[in-house]
Protein backbone atom coordinates (compact mmCIF):
# COMPACT_ATOMS: atom_id res chain seq x y z
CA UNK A 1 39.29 132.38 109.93
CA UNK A 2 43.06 133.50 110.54
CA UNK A 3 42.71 136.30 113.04
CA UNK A 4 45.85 135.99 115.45
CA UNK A 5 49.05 134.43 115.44
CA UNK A 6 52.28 133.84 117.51
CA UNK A 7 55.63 134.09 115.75
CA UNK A 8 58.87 133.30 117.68
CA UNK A 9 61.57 131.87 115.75
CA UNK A 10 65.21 131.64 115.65
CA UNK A 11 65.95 131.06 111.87
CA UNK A 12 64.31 133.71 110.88
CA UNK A 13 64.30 133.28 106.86
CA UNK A 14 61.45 134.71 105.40
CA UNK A 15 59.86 135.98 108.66
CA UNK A 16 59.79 139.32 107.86
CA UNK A 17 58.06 138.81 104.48
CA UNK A 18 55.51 136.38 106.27
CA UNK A 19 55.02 138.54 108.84
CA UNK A 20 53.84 141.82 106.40
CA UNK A 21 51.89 139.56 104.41
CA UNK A 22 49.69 138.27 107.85
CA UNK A 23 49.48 141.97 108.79
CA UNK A 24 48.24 142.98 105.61
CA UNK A 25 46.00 140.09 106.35
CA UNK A 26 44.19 141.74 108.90
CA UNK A 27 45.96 138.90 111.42
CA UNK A 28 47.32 140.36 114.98
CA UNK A 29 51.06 139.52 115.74
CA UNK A 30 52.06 138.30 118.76
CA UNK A 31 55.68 137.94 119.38
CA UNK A 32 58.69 136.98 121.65
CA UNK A 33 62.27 138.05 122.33
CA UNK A 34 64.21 138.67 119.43
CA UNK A 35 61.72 137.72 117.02
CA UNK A 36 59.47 140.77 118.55
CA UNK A 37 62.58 143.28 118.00
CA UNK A 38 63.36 142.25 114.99
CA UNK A 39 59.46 143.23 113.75
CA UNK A 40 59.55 146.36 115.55
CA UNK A 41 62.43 147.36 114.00
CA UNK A 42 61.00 146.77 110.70
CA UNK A 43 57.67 149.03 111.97
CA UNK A 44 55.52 146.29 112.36
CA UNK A 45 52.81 146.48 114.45
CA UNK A 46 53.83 143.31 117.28
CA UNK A 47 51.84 142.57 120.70
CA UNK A 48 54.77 141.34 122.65
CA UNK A 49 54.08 138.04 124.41
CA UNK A 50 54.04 139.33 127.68
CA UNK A 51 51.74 141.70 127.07
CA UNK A 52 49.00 139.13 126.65
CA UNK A 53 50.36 137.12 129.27
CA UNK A 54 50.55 140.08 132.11
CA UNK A 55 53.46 138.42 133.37
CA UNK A 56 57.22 139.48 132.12
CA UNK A 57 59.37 137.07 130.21
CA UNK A 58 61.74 136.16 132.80
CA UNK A 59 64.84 133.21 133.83
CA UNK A 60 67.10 134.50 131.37
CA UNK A 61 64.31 134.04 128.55
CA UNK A 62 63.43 130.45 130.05
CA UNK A 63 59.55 131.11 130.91
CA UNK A 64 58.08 133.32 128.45
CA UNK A 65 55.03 131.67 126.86
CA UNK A 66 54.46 128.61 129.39
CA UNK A 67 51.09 130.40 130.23
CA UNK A 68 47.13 129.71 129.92
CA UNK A 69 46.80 132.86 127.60
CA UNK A 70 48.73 131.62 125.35
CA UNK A 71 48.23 127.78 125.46
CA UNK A 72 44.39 128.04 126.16
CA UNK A 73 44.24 130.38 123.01
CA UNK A 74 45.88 127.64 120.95
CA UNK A 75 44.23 124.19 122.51
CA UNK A 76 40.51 125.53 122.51
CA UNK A 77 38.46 123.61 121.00
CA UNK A 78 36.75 126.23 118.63
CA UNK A 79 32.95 124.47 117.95
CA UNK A 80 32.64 123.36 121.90
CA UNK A 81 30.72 125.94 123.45
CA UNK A 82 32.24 124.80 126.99
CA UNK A 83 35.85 125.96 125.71
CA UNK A 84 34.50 129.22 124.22
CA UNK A 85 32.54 130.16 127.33
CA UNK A 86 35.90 129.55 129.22
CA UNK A 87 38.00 131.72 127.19
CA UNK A 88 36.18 135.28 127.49
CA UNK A 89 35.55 133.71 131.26
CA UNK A 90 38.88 133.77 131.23
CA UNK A 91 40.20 137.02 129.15
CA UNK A 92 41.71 134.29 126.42
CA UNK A 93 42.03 135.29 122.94
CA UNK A 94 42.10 132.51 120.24
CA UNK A 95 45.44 132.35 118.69
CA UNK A 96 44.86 130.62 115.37
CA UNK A 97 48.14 130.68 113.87
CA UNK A 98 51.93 129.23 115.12
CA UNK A 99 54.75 130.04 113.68
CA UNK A 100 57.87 128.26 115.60
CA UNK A 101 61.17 126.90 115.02
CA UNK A 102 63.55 125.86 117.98
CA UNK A 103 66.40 126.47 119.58
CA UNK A 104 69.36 125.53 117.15
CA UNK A 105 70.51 122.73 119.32
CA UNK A 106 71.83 120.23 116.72
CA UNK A 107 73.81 123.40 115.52
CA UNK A 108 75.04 124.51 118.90
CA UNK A 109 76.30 120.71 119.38
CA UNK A 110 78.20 120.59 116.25
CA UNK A 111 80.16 123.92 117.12
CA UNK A 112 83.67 123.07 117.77
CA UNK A 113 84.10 123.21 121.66
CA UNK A 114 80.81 124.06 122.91
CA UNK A 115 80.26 123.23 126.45
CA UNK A 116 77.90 120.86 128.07
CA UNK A 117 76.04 124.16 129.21
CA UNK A 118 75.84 125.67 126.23
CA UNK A 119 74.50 122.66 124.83
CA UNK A 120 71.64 122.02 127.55
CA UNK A 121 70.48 126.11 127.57
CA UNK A 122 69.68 125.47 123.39
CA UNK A 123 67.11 122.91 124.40
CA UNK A 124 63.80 124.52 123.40
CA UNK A 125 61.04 124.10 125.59
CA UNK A 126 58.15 126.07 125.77
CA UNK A 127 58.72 125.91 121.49
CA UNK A 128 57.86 122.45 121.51
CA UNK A 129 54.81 122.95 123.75
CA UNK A 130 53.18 125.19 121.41
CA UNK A 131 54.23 123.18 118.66
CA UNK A 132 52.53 120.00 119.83
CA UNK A 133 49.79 122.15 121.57
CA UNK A 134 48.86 123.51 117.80
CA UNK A 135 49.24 120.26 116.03
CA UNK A 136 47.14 118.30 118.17
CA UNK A 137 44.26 121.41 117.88
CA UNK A 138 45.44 121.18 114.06
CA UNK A 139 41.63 120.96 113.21
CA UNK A 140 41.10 124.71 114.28
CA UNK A 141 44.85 125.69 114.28
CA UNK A 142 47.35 126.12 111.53
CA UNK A 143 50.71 125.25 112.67
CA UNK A 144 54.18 126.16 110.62
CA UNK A 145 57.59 124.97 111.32
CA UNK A 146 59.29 125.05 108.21
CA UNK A 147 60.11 128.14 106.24
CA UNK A 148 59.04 126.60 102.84
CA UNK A 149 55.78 126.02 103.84
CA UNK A 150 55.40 129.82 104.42
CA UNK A 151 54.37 130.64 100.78
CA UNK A 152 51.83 128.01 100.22
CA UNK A 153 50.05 128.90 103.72
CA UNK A 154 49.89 132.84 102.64
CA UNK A 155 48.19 131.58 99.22
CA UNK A 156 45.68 129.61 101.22
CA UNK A 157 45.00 132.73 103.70
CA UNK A 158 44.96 135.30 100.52
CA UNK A 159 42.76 132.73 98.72
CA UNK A 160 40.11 131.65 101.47
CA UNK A 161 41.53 133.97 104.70
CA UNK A 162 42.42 129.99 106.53
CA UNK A 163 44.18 126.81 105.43
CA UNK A 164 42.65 124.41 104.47
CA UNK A 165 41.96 120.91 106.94
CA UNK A 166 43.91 118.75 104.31
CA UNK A 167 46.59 121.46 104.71
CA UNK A 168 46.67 121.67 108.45
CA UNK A 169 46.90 117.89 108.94
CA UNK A 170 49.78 117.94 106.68
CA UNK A 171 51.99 120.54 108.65
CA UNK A 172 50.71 119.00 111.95
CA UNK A 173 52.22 115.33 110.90
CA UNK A 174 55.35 117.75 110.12
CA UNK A 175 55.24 119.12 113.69
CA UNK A 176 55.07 115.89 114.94
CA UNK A 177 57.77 114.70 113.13
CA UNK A 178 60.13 117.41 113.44
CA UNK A 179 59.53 117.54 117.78
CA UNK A 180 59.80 113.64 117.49
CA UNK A 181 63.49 114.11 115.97
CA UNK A 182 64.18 117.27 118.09
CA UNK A 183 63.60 115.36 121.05
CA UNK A 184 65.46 111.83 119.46
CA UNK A 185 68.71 114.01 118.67
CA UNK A 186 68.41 115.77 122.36
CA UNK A 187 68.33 111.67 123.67
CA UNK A 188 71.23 110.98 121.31
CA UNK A 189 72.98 114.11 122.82
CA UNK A 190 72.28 112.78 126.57
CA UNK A 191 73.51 109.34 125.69
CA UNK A 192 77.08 110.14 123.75
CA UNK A 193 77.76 112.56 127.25
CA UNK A 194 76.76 109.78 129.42
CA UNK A 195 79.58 107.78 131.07
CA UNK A 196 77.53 104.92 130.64
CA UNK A 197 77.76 102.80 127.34
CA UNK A 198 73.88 100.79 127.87
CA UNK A 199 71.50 100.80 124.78
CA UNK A 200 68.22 102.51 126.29
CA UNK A 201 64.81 100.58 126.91
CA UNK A 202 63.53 102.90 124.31
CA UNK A 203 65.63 103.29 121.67
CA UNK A 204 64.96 106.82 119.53
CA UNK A 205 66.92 107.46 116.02
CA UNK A 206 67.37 111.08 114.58
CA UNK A 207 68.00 110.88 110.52
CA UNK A 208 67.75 113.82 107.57
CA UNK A 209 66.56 113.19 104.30
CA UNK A 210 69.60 113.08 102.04
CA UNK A 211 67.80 112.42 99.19
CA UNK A 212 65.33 110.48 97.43
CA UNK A 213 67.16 107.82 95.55
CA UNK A 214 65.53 106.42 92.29
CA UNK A 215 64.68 103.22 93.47
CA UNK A 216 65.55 100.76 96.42
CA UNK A 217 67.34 97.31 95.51
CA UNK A 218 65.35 96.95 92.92
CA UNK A 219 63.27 98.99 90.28
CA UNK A 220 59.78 98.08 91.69
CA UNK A 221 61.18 99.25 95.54
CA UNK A 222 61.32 103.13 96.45
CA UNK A 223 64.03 104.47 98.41
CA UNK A 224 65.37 107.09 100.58
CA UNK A 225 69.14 108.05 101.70
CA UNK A 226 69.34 109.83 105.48
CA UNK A 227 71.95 110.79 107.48
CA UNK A 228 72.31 110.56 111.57
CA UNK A 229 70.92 114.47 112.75
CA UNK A 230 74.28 114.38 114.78
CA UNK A 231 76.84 113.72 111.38
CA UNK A 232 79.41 111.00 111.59
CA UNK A 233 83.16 112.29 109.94
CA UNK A 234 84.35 109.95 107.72
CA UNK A 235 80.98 108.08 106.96
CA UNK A 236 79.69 107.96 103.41
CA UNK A 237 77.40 110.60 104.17
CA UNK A 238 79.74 113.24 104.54
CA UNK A 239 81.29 112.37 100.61
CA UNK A 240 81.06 114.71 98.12
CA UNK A 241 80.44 113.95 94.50
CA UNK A 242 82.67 114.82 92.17
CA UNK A 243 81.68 113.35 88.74
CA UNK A 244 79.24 110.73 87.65
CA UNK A 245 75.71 110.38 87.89
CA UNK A 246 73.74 109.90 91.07
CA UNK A 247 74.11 107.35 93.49
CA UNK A 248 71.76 104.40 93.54
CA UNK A 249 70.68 102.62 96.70
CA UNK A 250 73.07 99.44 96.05
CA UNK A 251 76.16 101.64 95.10
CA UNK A 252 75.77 103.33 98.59
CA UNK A 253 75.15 100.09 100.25
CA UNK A 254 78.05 98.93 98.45
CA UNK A 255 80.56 101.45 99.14
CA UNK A 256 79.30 102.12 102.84
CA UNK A 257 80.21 98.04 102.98
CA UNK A 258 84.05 99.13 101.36
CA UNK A 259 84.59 101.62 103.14
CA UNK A 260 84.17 99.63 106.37
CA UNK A 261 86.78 97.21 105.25
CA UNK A 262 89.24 99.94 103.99
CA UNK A 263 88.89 101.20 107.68
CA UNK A 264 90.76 98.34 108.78
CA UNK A 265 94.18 99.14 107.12
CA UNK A 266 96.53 101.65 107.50
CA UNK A 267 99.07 100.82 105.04
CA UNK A 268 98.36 101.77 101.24
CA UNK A 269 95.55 99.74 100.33
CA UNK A 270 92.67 99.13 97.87
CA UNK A 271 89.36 97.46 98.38
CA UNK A 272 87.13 96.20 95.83
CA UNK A 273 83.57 95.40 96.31
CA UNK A 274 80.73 93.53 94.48
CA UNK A 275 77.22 93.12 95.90
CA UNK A 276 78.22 93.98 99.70
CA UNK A 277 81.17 91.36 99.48
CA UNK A 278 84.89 91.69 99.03
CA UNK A 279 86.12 90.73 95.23
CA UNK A 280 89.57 92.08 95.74
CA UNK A 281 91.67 93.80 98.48
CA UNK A 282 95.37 94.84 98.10
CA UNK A 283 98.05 96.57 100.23
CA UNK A 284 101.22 97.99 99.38
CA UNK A 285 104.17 100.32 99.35
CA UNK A 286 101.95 103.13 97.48
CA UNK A 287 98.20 102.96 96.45
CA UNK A 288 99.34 102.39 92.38
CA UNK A 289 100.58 99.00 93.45
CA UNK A 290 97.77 98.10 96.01
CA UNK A 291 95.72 98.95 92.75
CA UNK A 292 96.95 96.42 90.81
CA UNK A 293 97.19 93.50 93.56
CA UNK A 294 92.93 94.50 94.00
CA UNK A 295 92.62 94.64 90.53
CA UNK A 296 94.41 91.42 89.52
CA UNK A 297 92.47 89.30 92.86
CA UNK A 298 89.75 88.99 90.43
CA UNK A 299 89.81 91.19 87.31
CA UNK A 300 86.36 89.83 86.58
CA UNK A 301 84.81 90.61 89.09
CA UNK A 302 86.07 94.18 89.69
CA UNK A 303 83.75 95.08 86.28
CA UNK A 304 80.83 97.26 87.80
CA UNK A 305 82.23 97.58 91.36
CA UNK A 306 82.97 100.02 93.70
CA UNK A 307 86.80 100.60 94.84
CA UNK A 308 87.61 102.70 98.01
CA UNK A 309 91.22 104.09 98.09
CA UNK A 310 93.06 105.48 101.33
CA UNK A 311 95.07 107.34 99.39
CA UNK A 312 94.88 110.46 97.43
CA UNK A 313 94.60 109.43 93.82
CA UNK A 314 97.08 110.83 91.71
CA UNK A 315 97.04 110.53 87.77
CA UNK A 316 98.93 107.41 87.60
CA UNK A 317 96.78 105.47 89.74
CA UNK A 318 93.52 107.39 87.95
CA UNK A 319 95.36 106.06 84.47
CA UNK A 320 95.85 102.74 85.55
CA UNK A 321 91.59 102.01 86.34
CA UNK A 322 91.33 103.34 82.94
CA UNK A 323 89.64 100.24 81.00
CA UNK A 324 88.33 98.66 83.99
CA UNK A 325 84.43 99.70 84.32
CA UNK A 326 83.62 100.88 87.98
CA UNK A 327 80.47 102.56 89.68
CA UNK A 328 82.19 104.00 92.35
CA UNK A 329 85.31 105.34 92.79
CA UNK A 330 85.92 106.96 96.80
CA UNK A 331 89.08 108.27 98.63
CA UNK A 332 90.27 110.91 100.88
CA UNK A 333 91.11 113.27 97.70
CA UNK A 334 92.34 113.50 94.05
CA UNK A 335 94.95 115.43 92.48
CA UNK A 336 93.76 117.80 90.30
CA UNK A 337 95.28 115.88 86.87
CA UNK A 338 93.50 112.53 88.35
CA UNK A 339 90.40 114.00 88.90
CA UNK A 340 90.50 115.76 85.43
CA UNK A 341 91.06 111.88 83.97
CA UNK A 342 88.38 110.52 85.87
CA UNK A 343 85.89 113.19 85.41
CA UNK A 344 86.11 112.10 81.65
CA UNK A 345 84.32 108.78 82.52
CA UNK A 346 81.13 110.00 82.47
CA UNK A 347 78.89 107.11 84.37
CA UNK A 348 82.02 106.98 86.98
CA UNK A 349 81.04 108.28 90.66
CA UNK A 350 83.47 110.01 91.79
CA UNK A 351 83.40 110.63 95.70
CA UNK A 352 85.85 112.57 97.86
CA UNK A 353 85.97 111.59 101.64
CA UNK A 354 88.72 113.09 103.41
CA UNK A 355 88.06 110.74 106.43
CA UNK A 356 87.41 107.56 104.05
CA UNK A 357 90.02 105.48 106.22
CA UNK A 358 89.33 106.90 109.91
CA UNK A 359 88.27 103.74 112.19
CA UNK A 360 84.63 103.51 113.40
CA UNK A 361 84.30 106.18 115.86
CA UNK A 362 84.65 104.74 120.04
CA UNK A 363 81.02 102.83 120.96
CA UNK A 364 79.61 102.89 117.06
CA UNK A 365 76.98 101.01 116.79
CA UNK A 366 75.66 98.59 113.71
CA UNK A 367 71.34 98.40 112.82
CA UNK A 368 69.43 95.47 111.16
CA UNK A 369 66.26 95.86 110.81
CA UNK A 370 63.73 92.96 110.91
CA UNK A 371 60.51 92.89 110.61
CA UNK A 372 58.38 94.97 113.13
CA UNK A 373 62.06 94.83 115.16
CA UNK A 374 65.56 96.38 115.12
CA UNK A 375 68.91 94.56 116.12
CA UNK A 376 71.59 97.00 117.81
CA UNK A 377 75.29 95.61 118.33
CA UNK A 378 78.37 97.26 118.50
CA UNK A 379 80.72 97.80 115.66
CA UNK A 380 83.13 94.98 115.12
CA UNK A 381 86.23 96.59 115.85
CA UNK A 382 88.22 93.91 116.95
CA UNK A 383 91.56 92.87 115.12
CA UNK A 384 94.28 90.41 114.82
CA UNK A 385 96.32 90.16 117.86
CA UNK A 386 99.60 88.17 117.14
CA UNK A 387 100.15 87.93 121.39
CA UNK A 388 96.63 86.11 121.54
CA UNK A 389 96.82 84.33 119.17
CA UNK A 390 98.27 80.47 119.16
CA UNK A 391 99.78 77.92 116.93
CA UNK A 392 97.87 74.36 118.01
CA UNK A 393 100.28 72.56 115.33
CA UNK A 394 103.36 71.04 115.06
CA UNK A 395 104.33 72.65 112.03
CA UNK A 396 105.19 76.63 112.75
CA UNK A 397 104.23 79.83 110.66
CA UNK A 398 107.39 81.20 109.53
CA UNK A 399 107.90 85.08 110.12
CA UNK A 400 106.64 85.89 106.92
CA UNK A 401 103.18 84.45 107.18
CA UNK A 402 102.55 86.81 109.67
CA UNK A 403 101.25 89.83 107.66
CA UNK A 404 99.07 87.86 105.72
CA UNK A 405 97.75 86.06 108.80
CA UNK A 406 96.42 89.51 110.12
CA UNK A 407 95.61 90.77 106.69
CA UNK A 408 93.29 87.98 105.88
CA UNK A 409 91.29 88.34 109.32
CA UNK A 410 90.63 91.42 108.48
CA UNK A 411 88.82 91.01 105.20
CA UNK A 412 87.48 88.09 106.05
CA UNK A 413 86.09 89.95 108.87
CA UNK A 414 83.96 91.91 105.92
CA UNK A 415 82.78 88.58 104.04
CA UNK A 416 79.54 87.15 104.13
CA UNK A 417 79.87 83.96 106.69
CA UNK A 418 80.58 81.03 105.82
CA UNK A 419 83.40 82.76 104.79
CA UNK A 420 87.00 81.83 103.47
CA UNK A 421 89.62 84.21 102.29
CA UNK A 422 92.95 82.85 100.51
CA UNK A 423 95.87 85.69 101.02
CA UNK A 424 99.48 85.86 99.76
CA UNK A 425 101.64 88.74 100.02
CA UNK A 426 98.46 90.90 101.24
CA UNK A 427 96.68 90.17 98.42
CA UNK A 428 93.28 88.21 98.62
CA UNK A 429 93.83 85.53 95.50
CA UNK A 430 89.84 83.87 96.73
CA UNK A 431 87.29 84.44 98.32
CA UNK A 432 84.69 81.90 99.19
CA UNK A 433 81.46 83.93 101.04
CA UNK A 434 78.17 83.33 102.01
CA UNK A 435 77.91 80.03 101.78
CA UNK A 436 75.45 77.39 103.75
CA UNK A 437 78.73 75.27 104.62
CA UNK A 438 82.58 76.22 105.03
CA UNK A 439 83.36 73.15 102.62
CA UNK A 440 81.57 75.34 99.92
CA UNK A 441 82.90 78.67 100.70
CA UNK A 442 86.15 76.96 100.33
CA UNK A 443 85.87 75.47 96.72
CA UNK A 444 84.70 78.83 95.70
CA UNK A 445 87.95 80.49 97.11
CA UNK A 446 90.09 77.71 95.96
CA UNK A 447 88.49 77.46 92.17
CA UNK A 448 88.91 81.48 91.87
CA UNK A 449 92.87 81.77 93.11
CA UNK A 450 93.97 78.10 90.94
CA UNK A 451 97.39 78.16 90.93
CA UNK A 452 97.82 81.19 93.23
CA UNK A 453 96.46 78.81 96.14
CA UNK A 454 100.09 77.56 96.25
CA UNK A 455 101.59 79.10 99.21
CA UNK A 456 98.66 80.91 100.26
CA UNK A 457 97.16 81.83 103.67
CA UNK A 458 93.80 80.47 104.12
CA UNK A 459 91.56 82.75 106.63
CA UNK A 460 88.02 81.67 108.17
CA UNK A 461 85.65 83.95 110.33
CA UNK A 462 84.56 80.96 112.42
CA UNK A 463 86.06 77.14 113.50
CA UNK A 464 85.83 74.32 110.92
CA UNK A 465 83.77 71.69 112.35
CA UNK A 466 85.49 68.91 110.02
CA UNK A 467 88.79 68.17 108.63
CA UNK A 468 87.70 68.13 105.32
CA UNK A 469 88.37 71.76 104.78
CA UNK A 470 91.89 71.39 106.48
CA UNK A 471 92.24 68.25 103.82
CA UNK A 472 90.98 70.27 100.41
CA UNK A 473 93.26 73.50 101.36
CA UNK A 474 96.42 71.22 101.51
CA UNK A 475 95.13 69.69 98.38
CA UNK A 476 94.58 73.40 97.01
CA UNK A 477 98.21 74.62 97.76
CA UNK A 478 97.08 75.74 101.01
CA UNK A 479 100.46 76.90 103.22
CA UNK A 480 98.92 77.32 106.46
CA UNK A 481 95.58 78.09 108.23
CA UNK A 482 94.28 80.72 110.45
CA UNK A 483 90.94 80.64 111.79
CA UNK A 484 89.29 81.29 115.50
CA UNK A 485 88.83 77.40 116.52
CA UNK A 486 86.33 76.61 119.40
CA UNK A 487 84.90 73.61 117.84
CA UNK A 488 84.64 70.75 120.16
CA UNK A 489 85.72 68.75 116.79
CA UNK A 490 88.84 70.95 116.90
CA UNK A 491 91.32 68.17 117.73
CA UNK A 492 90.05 66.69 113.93
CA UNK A 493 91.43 69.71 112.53
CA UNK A 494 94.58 69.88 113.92
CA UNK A 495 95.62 66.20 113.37
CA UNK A 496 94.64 66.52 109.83
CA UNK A 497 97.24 69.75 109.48
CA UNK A 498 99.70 67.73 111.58
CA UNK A 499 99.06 64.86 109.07
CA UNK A 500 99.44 67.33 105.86
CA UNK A 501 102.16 69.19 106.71
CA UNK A 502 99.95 72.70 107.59
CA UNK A 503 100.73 75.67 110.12
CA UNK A 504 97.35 76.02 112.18
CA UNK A 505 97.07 79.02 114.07
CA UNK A 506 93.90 80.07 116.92
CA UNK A 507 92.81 83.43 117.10
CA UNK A 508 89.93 83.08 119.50
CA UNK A 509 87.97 85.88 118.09
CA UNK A 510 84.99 84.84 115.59
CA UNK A 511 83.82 87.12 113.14
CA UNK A 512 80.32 85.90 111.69
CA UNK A 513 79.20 88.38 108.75
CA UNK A 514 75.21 87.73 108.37
């Protein structure tokens, strides 16, 4: 039976409620702080804290229930004789209900220009001790953290005057869970301060449930979308939807994967993506004719894509998709007539991201998960540096080739590796990716441009290790070649571009996309 329980929250929704339905109960209130105040002032009957402790809250509020009364009353073990015998030995009463939420850390973190102090006083501690002190005694204790389990716990009490064990196990698992990410999104905290840059020997993530998504990759796979506790600007999960049904697990995969590309240009541009890869990137004076160069890379394969703008969308540009079926539609905002035309679409997403095009934030990191193992690296932030980089031919880029030379490392950057990416006028014409050899990748990009080969800028994320990719891109139209060399069959490559006629340029970065 429910005969005493400690309250001390700080959101308190729904306390007061709660806390009249216990006392109607027949259950004693014990209480802390503000929580206690706020009860009084309502004129219900509260045993402050430190009257059952005999010892006064004190340290600014620091040490109020760190105590035996209060933890002895919770951990006792309530069918071993041994722990009973030591609670009236020692004047402990049983507290068999905890009601706790913590210090709004995450909260206090996220408020612009709070101090490092600030920060570190909203760590909750002696919350999380009676938290984990209940759960674990979760056999004899019922333990609540979350303010919608309140009305299914008062059902169980007015029902039986306890919860149920199936019941307590469930909001003990919760306890767990929610300390576990308290204490993950404190770590988080202590490592973004830190001078230091090091991954930790024990790595601990902090994520919220977004939402349950309908199904995973496929229909037979279940799926759930979750945000980092601490929220990054400018990441997908910080779109809102504007039209269009939910999203499904591959359109966020897919636009999360655009939206990383689009990131790499500042100019007008427009990416267009189709199961994680690349099917058409354009820049421009304005985003109507970046449009078009994405949309005409491969019209066929913009049909069920996702297209990331960096641009607000006005109605022309909003016009000009019209016809071309699209899942996804993101960028930093709409004009009202644009959104109006694209609202009409009715199985168009429509996402707003004000900070679609802001780089990766400084010491982002990347996740793949394998199995019973996580890989950490950092972001691949590095781009196209025309100072590092070096011609190793005899024939010379002309100034012109230059834009396209950056602009196709970085979308190749973005392509599944082996990857090849044909540019002209910063406009991807092929794109070879994922491929188990470069020769491959290369047909691919060469049999999608045809005739736009001619003149074209052929990009590769990593060295060609023979000549005969260097021998089909002259054959394709191929103007010149960019790509990070290393090979120790480099010297092949360049004496079949000397032989052909080709500008080969060294970046000495790699960019493999697994």
């Amino acid at each position: 039976m429910i005969r005493r329980a400690i309250i001390s929250v700080s959101d308190k929704t729904g306390i007061l409620g709660l806390a009249k339905s216990l006392i109607g109960a027949g259950i004693e209130i014990v209480s802390t702080g503000g929580t206690a105040n706020l009860l009084s002032q309502a004129g219900l009957p509260v045993t402050n804290v430190s009257d059952v402790t005999g010892f006064p809250e004190c340290l600014d509020g620091r040490v109020k229930t760190l105590h035996p009364k209060i933890h002895g009353g919770i951990l006792a073990v309530r069918g071993n004789p041994e722990h009973q015998a030591r609670l009236q030995e020692l004047g402990i009463t049983p507290i068999d209900l905890v009601i706790i939420n913590l210090y709004p850390f995450r909260k206090t973190v996220l408020k612009p220009g709070a101090s490092q102090e600030e920060c570190i006083e909203n760590i909750d501690i002696g919350g999380p001790s009676m938290l984990r002190a209940a759960a674990k005694n979760h056999h004899d204790v019922t333990v609540l953290v979350d303010p919608a389990d309140y009305p299914a716990v008062l059902a169980e009490i007015s029902q039986f005057g306890d919860t149920t064990l199936p019941t307590r196990f469930r909001l003990a698992r919760k306890v767990f869970e929610h300390t576990a990410a308290y204490d993950a999104l404190i770590a988080g905290y202590f490592q973004r301060e830190s001078p230091e840059r090091d991954l930790p020997d024990q790595l601990t993530l902090a994520y919220d449930r977004i939402e349950s998504l309908r199904y995973g990759e496929n229909p037979h796979q279940s799926a759930v979308f979750y945000r980092e506790a601490l929220p990054v600007n400018g990441s997908l999960t910080q779109a809102g939807k504007l039209g269009g049904k939910e999203l499904s697990y591959n359109n966020i995969a897919d636009t999360d994967a655009a939206l990383a590309l689009l990131r790499e240009f500042t100019e007008p541009t427009v990416v267009a993506v189709k199961h994680a890869n690349p099917c058409g990137v354009g820049s421009a004076a304005d985003l109507l004719a970046a449009w078009t160069k994405a949309y005409e890379a491969d019209s066929v394969s913009i049909y069920g894509g996702i297209v990331a703008m960096n641009r607000t969308v006005d109605l022309a540009v909003a016009q000009a998709t019209k016809g071309v079926f699209l899942e996804v539609l993101v960028a930093p905002d709409f004009t009202p007539e644009a959104l109006e035309n694209l609202q009409a679409r009715k199985n168009l997403r429509i996402l707003r991201l004000p900070g679609a095009a802001d780089p990766f934030a400084p010491g982002s990191r990347c996740f793949k998960q394998v199995y019973g193992g996580l890989l950490v690296q950092d972001q691949d932030t590095v781009v196209y540096d025309p100072a590092a980089a070096r011609t190793v031919t005899t024939a010379q880029p002309n100034a012109m080739m230059q834009a396209d030379f950056e602009f196709a490392m970085k979308v190749v950057k973005h392509v599944k590796s082996n990857a090849i990416v044909l540019v002209k006028d910063r406009q991807t014409v092929g794109i070879g990716p994922g491929q188990p050899n470069r020769i491959t990748s290369l047909e691919i990009a060469l049999k999608h441009a045809g005739a736009k080969a001619a003149g074209s800028i052929l990009g590769s994320d990593a060295y060609f290790p023979f000549s005969d990719c260097v021998e089909a891109a002259a054959q394709g139209g191929v103007a010149a070649i960019i790509q990070p060399g290393g090979s120790i069959r480099d010297q092949e490559s360049i004496d079949a571009c000397n032989k052909l006629g080709l500008a080969m340029v060294f970046t000495g970065t790699r960019h493999f996309r697994h």
